[in-house]
N, C-alpha and C. Protein backbone atom coordinates (compact mmCIF):
# COMPACT_ATOMS: atom_id res chain seq x y z
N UNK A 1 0.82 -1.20 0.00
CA UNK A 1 0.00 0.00 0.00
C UNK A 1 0.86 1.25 0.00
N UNK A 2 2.06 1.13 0.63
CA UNK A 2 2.79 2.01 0.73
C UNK A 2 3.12 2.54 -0.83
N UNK A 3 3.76 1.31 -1.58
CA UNK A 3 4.30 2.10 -2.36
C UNK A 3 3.47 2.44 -4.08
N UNK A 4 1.71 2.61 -3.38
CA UNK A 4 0.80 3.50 -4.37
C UNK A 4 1.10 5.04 -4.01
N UNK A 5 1.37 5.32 -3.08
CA UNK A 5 1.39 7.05 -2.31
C UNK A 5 2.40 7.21 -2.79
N UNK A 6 2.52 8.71 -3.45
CA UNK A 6 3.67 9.21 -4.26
C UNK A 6 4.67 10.06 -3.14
N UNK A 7 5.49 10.06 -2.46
CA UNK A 7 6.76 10.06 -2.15
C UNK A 7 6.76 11.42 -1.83
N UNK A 8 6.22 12.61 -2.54
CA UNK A 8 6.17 14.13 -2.65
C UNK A 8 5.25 14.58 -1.92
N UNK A 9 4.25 13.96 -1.63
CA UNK A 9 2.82 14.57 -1.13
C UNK A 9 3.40 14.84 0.25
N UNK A 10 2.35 16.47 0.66
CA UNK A 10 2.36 16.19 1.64
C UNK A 10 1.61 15.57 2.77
N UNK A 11 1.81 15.57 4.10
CA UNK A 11 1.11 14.60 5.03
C UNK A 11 -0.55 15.08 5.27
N UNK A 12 -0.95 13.87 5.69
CA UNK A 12 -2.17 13.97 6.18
C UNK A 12 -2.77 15.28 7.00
N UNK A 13 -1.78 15.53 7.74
CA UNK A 13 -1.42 17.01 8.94
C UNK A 13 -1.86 17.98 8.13
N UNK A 14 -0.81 17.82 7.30
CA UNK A 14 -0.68 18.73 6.66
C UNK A 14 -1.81 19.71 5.83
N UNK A 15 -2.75 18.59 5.41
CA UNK A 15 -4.03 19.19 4.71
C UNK A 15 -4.93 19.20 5.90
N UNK A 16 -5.12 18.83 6.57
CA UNK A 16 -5.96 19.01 7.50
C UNK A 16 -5.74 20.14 8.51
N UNK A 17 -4.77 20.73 8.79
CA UNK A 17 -4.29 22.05 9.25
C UNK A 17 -4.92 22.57 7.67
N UNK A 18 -4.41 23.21 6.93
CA UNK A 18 -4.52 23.73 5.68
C UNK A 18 -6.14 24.08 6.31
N UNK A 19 -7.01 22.64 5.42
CA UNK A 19 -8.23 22.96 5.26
C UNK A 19 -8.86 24.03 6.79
N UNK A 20 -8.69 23.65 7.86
CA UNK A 20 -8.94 23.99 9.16
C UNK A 20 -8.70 25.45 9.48
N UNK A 21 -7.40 25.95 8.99
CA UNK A 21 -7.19 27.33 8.10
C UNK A 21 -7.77 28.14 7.41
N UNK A 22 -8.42 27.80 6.03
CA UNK A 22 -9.42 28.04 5.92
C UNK A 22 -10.75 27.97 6.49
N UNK A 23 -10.92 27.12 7.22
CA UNK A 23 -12.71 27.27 7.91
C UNK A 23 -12.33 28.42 8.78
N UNK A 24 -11.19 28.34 9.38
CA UNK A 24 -11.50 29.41 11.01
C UNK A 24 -11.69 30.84 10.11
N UNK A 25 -10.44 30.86 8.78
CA UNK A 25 -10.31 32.10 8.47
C UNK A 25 -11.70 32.64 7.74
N UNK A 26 -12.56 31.64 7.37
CA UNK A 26 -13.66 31.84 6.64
C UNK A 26 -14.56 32.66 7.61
N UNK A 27 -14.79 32.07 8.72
CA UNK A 27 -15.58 32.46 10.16
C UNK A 27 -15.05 33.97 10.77
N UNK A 28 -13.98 33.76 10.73
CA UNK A 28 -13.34 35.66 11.11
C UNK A 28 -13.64 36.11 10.15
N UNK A 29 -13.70 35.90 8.97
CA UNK A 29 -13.76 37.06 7.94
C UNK A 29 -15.24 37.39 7.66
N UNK A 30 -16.07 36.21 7.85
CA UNK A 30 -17.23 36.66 7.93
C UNK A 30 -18.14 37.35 9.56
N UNK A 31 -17.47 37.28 10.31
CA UNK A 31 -17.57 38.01 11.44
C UNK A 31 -17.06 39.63 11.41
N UNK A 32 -16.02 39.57 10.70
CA UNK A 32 -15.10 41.08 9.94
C UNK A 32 -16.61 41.63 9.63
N UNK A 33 -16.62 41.07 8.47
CA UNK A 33 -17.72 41.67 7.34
C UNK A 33 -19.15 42.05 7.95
N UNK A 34 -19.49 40.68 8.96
CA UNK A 34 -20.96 41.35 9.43
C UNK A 34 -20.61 42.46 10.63
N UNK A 35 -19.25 42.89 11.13
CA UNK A 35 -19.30 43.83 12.34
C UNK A 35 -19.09 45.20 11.44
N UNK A 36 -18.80 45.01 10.47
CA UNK A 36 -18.14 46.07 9.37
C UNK A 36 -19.70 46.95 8.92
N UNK A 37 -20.46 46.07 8.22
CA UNK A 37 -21.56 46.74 7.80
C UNK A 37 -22.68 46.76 9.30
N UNK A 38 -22.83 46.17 9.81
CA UNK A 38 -23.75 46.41 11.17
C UNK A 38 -23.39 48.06 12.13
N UNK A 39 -21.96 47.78 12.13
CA UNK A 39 -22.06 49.51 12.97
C UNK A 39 -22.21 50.83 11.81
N UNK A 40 -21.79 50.33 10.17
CA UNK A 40 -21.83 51.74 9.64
C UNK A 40 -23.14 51.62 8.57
N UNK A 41 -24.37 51.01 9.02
CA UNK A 41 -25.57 51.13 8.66
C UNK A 41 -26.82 51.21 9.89
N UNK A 42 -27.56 52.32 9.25
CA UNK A 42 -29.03 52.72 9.96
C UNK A 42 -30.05 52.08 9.82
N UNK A 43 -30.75 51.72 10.49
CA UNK A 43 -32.06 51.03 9.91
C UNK A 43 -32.16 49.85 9.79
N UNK A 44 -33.14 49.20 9.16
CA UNK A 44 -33.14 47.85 8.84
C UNK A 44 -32.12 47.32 8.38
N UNK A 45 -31.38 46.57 8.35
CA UNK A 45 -29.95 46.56 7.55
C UNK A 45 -29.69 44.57 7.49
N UNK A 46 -30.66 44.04 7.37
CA UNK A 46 -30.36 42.42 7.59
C UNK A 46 -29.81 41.65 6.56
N UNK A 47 -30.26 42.30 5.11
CA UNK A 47 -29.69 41.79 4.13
C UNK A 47 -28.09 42.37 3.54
N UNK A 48 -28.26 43.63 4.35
CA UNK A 48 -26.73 44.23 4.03
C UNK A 48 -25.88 43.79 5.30
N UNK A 49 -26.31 43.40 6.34
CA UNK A 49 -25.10 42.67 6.89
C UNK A 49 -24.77 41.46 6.72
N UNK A 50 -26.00 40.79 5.84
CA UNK A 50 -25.77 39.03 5.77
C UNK A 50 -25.03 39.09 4.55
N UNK A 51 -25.11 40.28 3.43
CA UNK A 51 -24.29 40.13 2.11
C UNK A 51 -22.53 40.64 2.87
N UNK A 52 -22.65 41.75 3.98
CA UNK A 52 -21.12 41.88 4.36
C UNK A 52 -20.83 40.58 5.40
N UNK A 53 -21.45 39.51 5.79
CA UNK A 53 -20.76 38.64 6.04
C UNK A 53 -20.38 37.52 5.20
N UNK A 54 -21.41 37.35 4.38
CA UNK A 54 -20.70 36.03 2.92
C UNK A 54 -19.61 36.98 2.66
N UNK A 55 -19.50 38.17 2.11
CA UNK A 55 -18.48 38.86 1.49
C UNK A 55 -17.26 38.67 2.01
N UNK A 56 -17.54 38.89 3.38
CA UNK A 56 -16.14 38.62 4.30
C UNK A 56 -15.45 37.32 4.40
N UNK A 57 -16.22 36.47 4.70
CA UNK A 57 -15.93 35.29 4.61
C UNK A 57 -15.64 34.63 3.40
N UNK A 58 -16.26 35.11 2.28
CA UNK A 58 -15.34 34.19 0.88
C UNK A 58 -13.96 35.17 0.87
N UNK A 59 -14.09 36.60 0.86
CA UNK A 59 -12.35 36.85 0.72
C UNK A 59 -11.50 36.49 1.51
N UNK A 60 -11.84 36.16 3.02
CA UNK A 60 -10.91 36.01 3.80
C UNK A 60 -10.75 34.28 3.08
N UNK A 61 -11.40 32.98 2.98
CA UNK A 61 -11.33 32.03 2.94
C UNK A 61 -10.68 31.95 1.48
N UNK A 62 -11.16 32.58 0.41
CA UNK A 62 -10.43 32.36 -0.37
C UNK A 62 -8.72 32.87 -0.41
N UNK A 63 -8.39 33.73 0.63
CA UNK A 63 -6.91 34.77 0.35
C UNK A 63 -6.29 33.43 0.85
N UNK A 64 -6.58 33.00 2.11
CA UNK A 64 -6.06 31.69 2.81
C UNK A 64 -5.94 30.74 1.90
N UNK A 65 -6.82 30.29 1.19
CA UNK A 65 -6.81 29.16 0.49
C UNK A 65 -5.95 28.89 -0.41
N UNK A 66 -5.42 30.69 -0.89
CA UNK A 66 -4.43 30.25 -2.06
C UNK A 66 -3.24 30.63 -1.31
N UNK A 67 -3.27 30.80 -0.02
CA UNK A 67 -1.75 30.91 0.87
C UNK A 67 -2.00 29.40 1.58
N UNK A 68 -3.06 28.83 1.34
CA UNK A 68 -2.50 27.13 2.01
C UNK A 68 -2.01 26.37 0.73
N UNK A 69 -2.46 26.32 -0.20
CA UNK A 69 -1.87 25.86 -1.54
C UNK A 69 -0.48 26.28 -1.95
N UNK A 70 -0.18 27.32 -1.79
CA UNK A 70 1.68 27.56 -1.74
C UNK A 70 2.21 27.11 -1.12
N UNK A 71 1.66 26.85 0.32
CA UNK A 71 2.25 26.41 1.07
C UNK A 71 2.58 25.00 1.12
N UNK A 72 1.62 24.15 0.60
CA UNK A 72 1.38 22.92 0.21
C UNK A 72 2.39 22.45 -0.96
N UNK A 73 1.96 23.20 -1.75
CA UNK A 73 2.92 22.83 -3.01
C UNK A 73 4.79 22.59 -2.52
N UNK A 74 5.17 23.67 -1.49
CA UNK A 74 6.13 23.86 -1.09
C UNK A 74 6.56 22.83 0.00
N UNK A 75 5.76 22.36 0.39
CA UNK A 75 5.60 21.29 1.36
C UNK A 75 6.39 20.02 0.78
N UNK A 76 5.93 19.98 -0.39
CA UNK A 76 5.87 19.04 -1.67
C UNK A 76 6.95 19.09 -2.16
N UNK A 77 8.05 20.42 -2.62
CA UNK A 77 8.76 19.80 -3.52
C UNK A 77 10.10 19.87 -1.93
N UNK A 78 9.69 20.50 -1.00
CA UNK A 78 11.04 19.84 0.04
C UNK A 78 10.69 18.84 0.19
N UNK A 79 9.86 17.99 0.21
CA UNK A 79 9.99 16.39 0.17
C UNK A 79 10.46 15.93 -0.46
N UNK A 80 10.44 16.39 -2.21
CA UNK A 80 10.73 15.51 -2.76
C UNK A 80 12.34 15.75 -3.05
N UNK A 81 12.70 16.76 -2.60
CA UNK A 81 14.09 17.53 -2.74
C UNK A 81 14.89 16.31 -1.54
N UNK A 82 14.54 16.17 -0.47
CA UNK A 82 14.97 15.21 0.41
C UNK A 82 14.92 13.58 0.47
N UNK A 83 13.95 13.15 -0.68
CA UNK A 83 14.45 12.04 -1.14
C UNK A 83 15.11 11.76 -2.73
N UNK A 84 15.30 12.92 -3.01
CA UNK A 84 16.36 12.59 -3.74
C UNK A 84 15.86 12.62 -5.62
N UNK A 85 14.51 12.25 -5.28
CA UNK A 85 13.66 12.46 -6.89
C UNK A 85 13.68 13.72 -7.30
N UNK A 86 13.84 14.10 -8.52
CA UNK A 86 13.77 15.71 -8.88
C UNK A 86 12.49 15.17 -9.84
């Protein structure tokens, strides 16, 4: 079984931190976004704070997502730099 898993990847940890990264950062950013539009709107405001919290939360989750993927990738080729495969 071992030797189907390609040698470069990184660990199990590894994506699972990653992904976990993204959820928390998804949750702050959409907490950003709904505290952002809630204090600088008057009035009824339910659909403009629920659009500034998706808002918040996909930029924050997506900025992460493509800083866990660099990071990943990089993960990847010092592995494979340390066993020796180029």
């Amino acid at each position: 079984m071992d030797e189907q898993i390609p040698r470069g990847i990184p660990s199990r940890t590894g994506y699972l931190l990653a992904f976990l990264a993204v959820v928390v950062s998804g949750l702050f950013g959409g907490t950003i976004g709904y505290g952002l539009v809630d204090i600088s709107c008057e009035g009824d405001c339910g659909l403009a704070t629920l659009a500034g919290a998706l808002v918040g939360a996909s930029v924050a989750a997506v900025g992460v997502g493509i800083i866990a993927v660099l990071v990943l990738r990089a993960m990847s080729e010092w592995k494979r730099k340390e066993s020796g495969s180029l």
